[in-house]
Protein backbone atom coordinates (compact mmCIF):
# COMPACT_ATOMS: atom_id res chain seq x y z
CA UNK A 1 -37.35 -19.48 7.08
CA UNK A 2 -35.30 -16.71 5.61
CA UNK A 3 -32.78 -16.38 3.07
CA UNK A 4 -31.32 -12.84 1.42
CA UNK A 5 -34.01 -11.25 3.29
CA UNK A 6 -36.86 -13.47 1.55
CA UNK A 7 -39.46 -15.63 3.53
CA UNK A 8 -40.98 -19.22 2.14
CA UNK A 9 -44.26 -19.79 3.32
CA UNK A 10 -45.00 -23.94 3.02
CA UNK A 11 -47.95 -25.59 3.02
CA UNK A 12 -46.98 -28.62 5.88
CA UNK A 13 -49.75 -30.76 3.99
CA UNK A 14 -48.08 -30.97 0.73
CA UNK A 15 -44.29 -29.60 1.76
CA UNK A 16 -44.47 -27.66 -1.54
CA UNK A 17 -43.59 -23.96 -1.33
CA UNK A 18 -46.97 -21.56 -1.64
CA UNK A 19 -45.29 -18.01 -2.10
CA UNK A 20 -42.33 -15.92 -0.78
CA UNK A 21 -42.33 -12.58 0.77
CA UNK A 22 -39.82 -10.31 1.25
CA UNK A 23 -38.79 -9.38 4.97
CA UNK A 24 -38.63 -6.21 6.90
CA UNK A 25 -35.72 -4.58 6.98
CA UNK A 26 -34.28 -2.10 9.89
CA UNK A 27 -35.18 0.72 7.44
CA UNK A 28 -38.75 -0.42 6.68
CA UNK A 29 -39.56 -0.71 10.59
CA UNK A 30 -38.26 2.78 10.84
CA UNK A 31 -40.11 4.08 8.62
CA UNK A 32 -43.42 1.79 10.48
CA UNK A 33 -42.68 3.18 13.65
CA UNK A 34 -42.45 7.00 11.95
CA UNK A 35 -46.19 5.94 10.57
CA UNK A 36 -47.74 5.05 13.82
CA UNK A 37 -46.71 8.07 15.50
CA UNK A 38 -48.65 9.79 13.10
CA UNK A 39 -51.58 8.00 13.17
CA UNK A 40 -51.39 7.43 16.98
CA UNK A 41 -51.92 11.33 17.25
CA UNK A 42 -54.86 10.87 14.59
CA UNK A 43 -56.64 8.01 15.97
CA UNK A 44 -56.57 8.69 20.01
CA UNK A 45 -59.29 11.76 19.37
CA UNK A 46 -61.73 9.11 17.31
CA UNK A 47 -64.47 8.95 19.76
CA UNK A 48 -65.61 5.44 20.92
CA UNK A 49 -68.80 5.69 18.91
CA UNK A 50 -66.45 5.93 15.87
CA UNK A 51 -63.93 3.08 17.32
CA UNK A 52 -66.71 1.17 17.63
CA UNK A 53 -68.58 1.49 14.28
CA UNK A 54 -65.33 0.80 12.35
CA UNK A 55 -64.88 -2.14 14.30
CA UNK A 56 -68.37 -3.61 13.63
CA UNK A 57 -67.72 -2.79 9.85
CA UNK A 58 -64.33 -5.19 10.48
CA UNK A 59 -66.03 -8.07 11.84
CA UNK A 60 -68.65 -8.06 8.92
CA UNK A 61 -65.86 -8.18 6.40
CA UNK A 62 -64.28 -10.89 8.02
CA UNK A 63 -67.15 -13.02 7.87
CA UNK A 64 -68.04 -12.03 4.47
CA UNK A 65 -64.72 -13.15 3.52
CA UNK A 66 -64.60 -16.00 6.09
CA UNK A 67 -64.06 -18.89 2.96
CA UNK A 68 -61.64 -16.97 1.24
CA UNK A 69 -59.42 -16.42 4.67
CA UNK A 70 -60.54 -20.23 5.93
CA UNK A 71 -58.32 -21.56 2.99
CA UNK A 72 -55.43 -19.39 3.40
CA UNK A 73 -54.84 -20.25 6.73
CA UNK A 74 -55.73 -23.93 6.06
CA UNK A 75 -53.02 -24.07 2.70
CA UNK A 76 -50.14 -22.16 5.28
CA UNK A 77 -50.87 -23.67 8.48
CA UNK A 78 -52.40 -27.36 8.04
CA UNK A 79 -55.16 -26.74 10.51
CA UNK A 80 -58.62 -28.40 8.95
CA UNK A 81 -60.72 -26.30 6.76
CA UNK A 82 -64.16 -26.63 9.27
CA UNK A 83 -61.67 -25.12 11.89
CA UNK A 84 -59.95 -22.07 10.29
CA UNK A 85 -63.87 -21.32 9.29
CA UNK A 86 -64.43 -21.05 13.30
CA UNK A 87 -61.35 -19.19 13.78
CA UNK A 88 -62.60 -16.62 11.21
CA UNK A 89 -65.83 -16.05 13.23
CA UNK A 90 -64.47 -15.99 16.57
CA UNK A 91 -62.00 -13.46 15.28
CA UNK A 92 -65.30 -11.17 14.06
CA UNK A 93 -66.81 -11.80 17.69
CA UNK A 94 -63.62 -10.72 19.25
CA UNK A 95 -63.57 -7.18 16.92
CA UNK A 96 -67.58 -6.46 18.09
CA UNK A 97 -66.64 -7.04 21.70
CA UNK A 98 -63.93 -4.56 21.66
CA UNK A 99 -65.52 -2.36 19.81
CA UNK A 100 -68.43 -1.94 22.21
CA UNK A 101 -66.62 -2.37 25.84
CA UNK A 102 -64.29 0.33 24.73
CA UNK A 103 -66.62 2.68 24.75
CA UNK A 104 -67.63 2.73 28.40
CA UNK A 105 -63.93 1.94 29.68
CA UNK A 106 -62.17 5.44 29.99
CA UNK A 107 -61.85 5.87 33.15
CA UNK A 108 -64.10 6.04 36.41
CA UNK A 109 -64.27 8.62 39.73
CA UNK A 110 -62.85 7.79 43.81
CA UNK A 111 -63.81 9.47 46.07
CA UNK A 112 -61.83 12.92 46.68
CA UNK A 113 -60.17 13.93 49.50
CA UNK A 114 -62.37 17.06 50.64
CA UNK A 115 -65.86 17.40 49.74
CA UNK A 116 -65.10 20.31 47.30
CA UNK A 117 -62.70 18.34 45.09
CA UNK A 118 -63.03 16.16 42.12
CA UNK A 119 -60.57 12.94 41.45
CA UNK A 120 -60.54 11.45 38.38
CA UNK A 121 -58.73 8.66 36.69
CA UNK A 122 -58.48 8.59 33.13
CA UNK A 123 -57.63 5.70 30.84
CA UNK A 124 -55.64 6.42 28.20
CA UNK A 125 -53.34 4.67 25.40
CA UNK A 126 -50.17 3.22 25.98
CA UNK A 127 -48.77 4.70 22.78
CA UNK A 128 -47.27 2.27 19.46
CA UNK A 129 -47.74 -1.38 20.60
CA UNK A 130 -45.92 -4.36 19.02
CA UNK A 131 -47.59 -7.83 18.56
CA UNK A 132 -46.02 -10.39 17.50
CA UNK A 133 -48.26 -13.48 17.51
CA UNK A 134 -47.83 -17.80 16.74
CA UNK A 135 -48.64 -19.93 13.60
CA UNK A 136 -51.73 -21.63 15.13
CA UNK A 137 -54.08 -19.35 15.38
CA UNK A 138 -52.62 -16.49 13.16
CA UNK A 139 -55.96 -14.64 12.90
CA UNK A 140 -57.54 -15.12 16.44
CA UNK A 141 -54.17 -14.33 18.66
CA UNK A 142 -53.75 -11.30 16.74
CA UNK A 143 -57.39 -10.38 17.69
CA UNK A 144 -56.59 -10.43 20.57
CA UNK A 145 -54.10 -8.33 21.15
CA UNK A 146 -55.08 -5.89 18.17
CA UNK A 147 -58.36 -5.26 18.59
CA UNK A 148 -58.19 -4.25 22.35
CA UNK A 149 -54.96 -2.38 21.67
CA UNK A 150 -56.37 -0.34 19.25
CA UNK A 151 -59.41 -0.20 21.19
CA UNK A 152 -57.87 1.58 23.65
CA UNK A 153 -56.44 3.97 21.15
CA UNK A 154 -52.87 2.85 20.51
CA UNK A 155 -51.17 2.18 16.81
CA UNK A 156 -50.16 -1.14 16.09
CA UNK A 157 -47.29 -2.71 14.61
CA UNK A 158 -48.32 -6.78 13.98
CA UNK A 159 -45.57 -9.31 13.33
CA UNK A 160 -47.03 -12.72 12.43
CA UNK A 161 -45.07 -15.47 12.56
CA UNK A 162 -43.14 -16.44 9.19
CA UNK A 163 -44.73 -20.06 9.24
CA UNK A 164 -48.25 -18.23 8.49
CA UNK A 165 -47.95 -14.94 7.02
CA UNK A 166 -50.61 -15.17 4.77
CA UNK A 167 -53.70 -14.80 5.93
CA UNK A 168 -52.67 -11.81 8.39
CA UNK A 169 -52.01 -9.87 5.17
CA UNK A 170 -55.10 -10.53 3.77
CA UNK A 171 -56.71 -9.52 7.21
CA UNK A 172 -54.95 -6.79 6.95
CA UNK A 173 -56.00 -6.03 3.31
CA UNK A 174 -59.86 -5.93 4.70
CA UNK A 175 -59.60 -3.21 7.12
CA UNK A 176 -60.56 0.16 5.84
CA UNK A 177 -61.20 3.72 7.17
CA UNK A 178 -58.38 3.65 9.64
CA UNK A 179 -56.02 5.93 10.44
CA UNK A 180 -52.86 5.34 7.76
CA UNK A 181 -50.74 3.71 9.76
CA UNK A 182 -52.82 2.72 12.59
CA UNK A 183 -52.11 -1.06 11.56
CA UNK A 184 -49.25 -2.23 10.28
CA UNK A 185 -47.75 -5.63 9.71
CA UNK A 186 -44.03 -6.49 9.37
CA UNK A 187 -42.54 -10.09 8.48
CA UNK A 188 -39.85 -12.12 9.33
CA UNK A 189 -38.57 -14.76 11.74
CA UNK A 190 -36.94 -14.14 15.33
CA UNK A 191 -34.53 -11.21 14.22
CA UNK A 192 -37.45 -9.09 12.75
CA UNK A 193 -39.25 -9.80 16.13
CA UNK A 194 -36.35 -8.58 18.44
CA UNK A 195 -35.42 -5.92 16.00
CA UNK A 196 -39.26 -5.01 16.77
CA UNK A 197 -39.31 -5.17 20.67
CA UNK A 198 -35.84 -3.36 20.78
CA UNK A 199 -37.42 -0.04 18.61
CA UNK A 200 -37.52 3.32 20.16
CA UNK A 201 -40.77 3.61 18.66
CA UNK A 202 -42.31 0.80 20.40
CA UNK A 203 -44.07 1.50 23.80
CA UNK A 204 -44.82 -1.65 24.49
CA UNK A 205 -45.24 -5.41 23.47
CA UNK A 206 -47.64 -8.29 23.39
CA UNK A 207 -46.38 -11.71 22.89
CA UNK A 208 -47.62 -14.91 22.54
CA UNK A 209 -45.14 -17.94 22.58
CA UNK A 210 -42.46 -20.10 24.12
CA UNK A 211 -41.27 -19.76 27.56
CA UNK A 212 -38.08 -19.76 25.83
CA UNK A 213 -38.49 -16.87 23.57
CA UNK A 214 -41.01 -14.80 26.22
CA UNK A 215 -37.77 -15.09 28.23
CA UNK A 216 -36.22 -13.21 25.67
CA UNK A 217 -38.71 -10.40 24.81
CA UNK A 218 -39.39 -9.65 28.71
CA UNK A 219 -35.69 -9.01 29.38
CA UNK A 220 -35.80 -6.92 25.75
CA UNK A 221 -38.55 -4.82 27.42
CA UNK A 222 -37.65 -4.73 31.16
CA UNK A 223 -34.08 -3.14 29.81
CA UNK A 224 -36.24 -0.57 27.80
CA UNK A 225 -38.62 0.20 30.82
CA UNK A 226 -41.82 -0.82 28.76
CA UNK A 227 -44.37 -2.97 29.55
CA UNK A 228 -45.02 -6.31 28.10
CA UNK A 229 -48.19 -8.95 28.08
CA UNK A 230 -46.49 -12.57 27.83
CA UNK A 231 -48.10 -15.23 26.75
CA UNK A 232 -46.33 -18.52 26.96
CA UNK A 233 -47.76 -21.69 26.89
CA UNK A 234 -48.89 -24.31 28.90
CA UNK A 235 -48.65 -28.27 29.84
CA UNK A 236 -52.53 -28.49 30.72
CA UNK A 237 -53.86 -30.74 32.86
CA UNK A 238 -57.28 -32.73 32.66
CA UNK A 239 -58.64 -34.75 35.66
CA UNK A 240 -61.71 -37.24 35.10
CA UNK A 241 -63.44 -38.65 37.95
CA UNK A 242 -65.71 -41.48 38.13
CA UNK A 243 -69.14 -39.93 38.24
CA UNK A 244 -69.52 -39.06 34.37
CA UNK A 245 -70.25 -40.95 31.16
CA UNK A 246 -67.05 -42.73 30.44
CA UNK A 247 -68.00 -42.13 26.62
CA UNK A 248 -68.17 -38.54 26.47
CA UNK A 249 -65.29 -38.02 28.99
CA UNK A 250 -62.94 -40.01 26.36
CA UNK A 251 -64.38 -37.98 23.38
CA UNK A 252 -63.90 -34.81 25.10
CA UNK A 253 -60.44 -35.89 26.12
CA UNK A 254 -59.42 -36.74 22.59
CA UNK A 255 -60.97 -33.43 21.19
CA UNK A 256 -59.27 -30.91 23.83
CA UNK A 257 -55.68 -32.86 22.87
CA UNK A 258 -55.85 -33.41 19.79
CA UNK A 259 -57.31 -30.39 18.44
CA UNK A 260 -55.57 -28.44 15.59
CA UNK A 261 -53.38 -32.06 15.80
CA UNK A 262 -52.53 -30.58 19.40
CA UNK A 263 -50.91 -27.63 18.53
CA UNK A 264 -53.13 -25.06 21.32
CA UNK A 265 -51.64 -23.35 24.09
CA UNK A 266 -54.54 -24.65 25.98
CA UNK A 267 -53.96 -28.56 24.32
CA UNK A 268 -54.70 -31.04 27.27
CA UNK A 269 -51.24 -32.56 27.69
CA UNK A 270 -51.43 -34.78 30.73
CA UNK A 271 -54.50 -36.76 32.14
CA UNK A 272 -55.24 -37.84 35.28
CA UNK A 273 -57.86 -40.59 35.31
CA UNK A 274 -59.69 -42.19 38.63
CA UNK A 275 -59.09 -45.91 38.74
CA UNK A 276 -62.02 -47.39 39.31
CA UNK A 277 -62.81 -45.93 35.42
CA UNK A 278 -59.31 -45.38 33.71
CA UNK A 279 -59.41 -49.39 31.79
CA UNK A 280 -62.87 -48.52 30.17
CA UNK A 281 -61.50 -44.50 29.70
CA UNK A 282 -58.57 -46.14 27.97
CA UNK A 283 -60.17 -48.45 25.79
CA UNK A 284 -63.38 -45.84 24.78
CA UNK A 285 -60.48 -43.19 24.02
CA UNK A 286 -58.46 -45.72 21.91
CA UNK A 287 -61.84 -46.51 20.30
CA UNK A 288 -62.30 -42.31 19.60
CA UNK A 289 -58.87 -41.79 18.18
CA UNK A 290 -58.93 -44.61 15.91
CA UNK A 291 -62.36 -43.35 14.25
CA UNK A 292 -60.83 -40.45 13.43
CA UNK A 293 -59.44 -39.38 9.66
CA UNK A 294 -56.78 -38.26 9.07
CA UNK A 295 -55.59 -36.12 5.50
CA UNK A 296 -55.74 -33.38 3.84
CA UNK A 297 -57.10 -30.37 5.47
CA UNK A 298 -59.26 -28.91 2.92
CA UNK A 299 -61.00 -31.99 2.71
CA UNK A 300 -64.39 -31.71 5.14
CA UNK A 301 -64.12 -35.28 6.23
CA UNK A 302 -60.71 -34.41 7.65
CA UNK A 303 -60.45 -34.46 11.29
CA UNK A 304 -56.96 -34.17 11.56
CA UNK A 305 -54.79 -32.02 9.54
CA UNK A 306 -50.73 -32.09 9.81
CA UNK A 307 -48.15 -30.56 11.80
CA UNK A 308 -46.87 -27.22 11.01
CA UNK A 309 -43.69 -28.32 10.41
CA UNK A 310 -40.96 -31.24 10.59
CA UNK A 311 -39.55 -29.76 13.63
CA UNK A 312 -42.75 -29.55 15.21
CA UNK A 313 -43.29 -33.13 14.25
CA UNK A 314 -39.76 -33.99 15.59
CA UNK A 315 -40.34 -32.95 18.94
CA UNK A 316 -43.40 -35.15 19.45
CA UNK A 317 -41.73 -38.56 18.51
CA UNK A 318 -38.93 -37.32 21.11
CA UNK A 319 -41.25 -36.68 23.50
CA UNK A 320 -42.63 -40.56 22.87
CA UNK A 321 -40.02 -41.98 21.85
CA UNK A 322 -37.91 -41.12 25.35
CA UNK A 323 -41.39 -42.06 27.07
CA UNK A 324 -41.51 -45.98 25.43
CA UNK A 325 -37.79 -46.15 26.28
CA UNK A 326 -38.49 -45.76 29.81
CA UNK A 327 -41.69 -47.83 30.46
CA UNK A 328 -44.59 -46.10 29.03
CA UNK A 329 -47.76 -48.45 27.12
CA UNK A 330 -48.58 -47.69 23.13
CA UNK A 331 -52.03 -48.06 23.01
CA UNK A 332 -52.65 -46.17 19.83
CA UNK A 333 -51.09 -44.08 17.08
CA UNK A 334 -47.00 -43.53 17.88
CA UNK A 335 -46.46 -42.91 13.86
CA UNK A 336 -45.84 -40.66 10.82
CA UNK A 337 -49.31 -41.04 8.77
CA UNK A 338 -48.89 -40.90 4.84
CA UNK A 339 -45.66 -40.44 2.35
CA UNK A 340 -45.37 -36.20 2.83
CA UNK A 341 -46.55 -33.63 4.76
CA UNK A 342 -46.20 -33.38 8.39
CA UNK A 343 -48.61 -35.83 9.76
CA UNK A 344 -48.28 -37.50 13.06
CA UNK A 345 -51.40 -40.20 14.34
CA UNK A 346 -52.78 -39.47 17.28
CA UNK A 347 -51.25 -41.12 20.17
CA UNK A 348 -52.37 -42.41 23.45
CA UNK A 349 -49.91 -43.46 25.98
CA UNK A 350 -50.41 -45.09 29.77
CA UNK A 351 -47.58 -46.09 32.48
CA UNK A 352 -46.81 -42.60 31.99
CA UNK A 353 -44.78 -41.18 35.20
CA UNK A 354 -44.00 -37.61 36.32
CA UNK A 355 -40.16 -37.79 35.21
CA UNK A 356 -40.75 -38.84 31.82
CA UNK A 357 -40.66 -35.23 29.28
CA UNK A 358 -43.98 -36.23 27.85
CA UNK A 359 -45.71 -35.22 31.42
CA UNK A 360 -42.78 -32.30 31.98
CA UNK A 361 -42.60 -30.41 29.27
CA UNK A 362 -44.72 -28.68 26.62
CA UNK A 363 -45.09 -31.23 23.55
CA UNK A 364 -47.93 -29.22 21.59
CA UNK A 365 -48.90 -32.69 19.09
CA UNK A 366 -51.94 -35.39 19.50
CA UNK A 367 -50.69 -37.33 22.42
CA UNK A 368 -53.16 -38.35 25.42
CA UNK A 369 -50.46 -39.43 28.28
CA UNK A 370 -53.08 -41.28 30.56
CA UNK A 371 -52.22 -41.46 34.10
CA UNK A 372 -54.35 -43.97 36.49
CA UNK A 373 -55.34 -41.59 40.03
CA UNK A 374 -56.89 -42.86 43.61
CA UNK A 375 -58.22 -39.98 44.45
CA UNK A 376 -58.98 -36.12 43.81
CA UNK A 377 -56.71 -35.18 45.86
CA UNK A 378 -53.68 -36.92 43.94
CA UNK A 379 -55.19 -35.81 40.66
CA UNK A 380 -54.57 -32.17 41.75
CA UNK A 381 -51.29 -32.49 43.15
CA UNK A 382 -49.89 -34.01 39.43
CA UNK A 383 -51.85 -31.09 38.22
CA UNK A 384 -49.91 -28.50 39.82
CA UNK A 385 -46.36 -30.13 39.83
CA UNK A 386 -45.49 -28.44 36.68
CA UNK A 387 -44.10 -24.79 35.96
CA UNK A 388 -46.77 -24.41 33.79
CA UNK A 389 -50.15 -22.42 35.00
CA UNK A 390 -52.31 -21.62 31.60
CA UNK A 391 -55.40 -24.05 31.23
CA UNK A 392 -56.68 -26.91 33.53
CA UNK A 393 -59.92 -29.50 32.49
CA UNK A 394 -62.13 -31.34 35.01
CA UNK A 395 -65.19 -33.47 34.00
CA UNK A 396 -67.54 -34.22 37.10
CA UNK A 397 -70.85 -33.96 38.17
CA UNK A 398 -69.89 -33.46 41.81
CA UNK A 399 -70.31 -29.68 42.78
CA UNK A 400 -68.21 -29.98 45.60
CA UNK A 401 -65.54 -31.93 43.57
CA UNK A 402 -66.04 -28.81 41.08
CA UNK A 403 -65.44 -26.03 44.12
CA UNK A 404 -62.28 -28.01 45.56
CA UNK A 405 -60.84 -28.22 41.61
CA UNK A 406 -61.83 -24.45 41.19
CA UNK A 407 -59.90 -23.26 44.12
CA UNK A 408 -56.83 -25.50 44.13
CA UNK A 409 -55.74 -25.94 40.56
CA UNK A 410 -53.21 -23.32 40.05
CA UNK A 411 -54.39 -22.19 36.50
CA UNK A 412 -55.39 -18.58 34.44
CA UNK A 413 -58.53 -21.22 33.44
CA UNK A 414 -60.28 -23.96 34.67
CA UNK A 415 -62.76 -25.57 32.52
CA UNK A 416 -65.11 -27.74 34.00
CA UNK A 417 -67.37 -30.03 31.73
CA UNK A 418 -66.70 -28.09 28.54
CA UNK A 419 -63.33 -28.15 27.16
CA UNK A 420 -60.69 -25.44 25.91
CA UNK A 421 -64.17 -22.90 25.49
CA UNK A 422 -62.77 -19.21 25.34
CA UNK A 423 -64.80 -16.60 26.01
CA UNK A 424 -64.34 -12.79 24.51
CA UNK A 425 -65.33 -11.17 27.52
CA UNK A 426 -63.34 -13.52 30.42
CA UNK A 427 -59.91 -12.83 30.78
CA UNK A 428 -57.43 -15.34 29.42
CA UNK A 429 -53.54 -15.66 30.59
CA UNK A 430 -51.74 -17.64 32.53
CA UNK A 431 -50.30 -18.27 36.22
CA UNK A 432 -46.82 -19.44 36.97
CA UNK A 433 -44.24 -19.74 34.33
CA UNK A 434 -47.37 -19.47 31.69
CA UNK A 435 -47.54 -15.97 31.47
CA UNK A 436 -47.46 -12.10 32.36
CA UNK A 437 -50.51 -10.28 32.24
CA UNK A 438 -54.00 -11.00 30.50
CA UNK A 439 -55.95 -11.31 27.32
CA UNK A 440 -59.45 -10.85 26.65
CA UNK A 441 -61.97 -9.42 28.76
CA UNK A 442 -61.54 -5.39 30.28
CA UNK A 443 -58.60 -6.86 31.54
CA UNK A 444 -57.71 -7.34 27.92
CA UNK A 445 -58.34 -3.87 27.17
CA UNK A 446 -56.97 -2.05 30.07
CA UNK A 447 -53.38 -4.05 29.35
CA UNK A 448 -53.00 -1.86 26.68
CA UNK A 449 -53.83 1.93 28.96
CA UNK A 450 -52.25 3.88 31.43
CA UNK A 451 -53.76 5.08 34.16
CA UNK A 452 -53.22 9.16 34.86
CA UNK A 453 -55.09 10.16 38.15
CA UNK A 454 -56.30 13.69 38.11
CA UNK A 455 -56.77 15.73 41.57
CA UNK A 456 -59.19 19.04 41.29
CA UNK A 457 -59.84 21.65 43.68
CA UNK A 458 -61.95 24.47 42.36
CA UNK A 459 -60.53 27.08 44.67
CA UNK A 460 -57.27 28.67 44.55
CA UNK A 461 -56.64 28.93 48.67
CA UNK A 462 -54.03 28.48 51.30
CA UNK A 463 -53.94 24.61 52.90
CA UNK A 464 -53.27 24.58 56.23
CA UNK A 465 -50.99 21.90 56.25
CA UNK A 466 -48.67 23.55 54.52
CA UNK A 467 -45.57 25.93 56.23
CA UNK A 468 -45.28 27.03 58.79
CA UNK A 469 -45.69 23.91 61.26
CA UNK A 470 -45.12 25.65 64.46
CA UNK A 471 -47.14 28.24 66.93
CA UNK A 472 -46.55 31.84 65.44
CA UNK A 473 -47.24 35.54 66.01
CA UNK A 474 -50.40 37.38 64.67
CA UNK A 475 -48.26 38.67 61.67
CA UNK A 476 -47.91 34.49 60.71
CA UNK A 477 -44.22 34.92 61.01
CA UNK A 478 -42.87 31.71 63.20
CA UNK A 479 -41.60 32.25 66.52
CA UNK A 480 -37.72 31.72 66.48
């Protein structure tokens, strides 16, 4: 939200204001951009030994100050307390990894042409990258695209988003002993963003968000010939068969859709539920959801914090609202909880069917639409009907039934008897209209290199490939 070039952070437990802070203006980001330059030439002759130390000195002062940045995120986001903790640590883990794998990932040697010569292909940094990351994990999505980015030796420029500045300032705040300029954060809403992607000193961008606005920023940076990592969502499918505890399939269910009150990019949106099992699925998840509390966030029996915002909220009782009106089953939840903040029970749904938005498109709240299957086969078709590709879950005890879901479920991950687990050194992204390009991993890293190949010959000589092609006299001159 931004008025006269001012920003209003909220807290979406309370609805009460926390703090404003002044945008960036076209002047500031010039004056960014000028920065970076600077310390891009600085920081790309740190050797990795250095990268790496600073980086391990990062991590430690995140989790020294892991409280302190747990309750800012918690007060501007409404995610629980216990889980903003997590995201603090993971966002540590995330600076170590990067800060070691760098180190060994500059390059590597094919073989040469002719035995004399040396090839070489050298890894090396993209230049001034722009990140602009989402409210819901404002710490750990901008790990991930700034600690492999500066890895690799680029400059950042960070743009959180204006729901959940906070924190990323703070973050920011902790780093020491880089480069001045190396890391710099701008704020604002959409406008700040494509002011951002549209720079001259960008080189490239990494964005995580809507299809809608990736859309947006990929056409921004195809017109400027740079390269861009998209991240943009997903409709996530989960598929329970009838060979595990019905108990633990529910709760693990309820958990992977109703985390962070179901605002994930990897939030299980859609199950699809064998029949022989989906009655006693149904009534053990209805069972889950309704043990769970629901409240303030800072409060450690809270389970389930609010909404980030009322239009957030909004689009959820659409998306259940339209689904009731056409046939669908409240089992549980369907309603605001409590007189303010953005709270929203968590919802279970079944007569679900493929038209209905609620199994189309990207709701991002608590809702389990439960969908009754025949067979495997079925379950993975409704899995890959959607123009979504980012996350897929499968509980089952069958190794073949794992194999066939591993090879047919068109999705960047498929998680098979652990839910929505990342993992710092697999690559994360997404397939179809979920994404371009990868997080995490060395793919992670190398999104944000070039490659430059580099041909050696020791000797200074005549080829003899080159001119003349043809039959000529003893002098070398061709015959005419």
């Amino acid at each position: 939200m931004t008025d006269n070039g001012r920003l209003s952070v909220v807290n979406p437990a309370t609805e009460e204001s926390i703090e404003e802070i002044v945008t960036t203006s076209r002047e500031d980001l010039d004056r960014a951009a000028g920065k970076a330059r600077r310390a891009f030439a600085e920081w790309r002759s740190f050797a990795g030994l250095d990268r790496a130390e600073l980086f391990h000195e990062l991590a430690s002062d995140l989790r020294d100050h892991a409280d302190e940045l747990a309750e800012i995120m918690t007060r501007e986001g409404g995610k629980p307390f216990i889980e903003n903790h997590d995201e603090v640590t993971w966002t540590a883990a995330c600076f170590d990894y990067y800060g070691e794998i760098a180190r060994d990932n500059v390059g590597y040697l094919p073989a040469p042409i002719e035995p004399q010569q040396l090839a070489l292909v050298i890894k090396e940094p993209v230049g001034t990258v722009a990140c602009i990351v989402p409210w819901n994990y404002p710490l750990l999505l901008a790990a991930w695209k700034v600690a492999p980015a500066l890895a690799a030796g680029n400059a950042v420029i960070l743009k959180p988003s204006e729901q959940t500045p906070l924190a990323t300032r703070r973050m920011a705040e902790l780093i020491e002993d880089l480069p001045d300029g190396l890391l710099q954060i701008v704020y604002g809403a959409g406008e700040v963003g494509e002011m951002l992607v549209r720079h001259p000193g960008v080189d490239m961008v990494a964005f995580t968000g809507s299809q809608e606005t990736g859309r947006k920023v990929g056409v921004a940076a195809a017109e400027r010939l740079i390269p861009a990592n998209l991240e943009l969502g997903g409709k996530d499918p989960f598929i329970i068969c009838d060979d595990v505890d019905i108990e633990v399939a529910a709760q693990g269910a309820v958990w992977a859709a109703c985390l962070n009150a179901g605002q994930v990019c990897t939030s299980s949106e859609r199950f699809y539920v064998m029949k022989g099992i989906a009655d006693d699925f149904v009534e053990a998840s209805k069972s889950y959801v309704e043990s769970l509390h629901i409240g303030d966030p800072m409060d450690e029996r809270t389970d389930i914090g609010p909404m980030i915002n009322e239009e957030g909220r909004g689009k959820v009782e659409r998306h259940v609202g339209e689904a009731l009106q056409k046939g669908a089953k409240l089992v549980a939840g369907g309603e605001r909880y409590g007189e303010r903040g953005f709270f929203y029970k968590p919802t279970i749904l079944t007569g679900v069917e493929p038209s209905m938005t609620v199994m189309r498109d990207e709701t991002f709240g608590p809702v389990v639409p439960i969908v009754q299957v025949d067979t495997l086969d079925e379950a993975i078709e409704q899995a890959n009907s959607v123009p979504y590709g980012l996350g897929a879950n499968v509980y089952t005890q069958d190794f073949e039934k794992m194999l066939k879901c591993m090879r047919e479920i068109r999705a960047g991950t498929v998680w098979i008897n652990d839910p929505l687990t990342d993992n710092d050194a697999a690559p994360f992204g997404g397939q179809k209209g979920s994404g371009i390009g990868r997080e995490l991993g060395r793919e992670g890293l190398e999104a944000f290199q070039e490659s430059k190949h580099v041909h050696i010959d020791p000797k200074v000589e005549k080829k003899e490939w080159w001119y003349p092609y043809g039959p000529g006299e003893e002098s070398g001159q061709r015959t005419i």
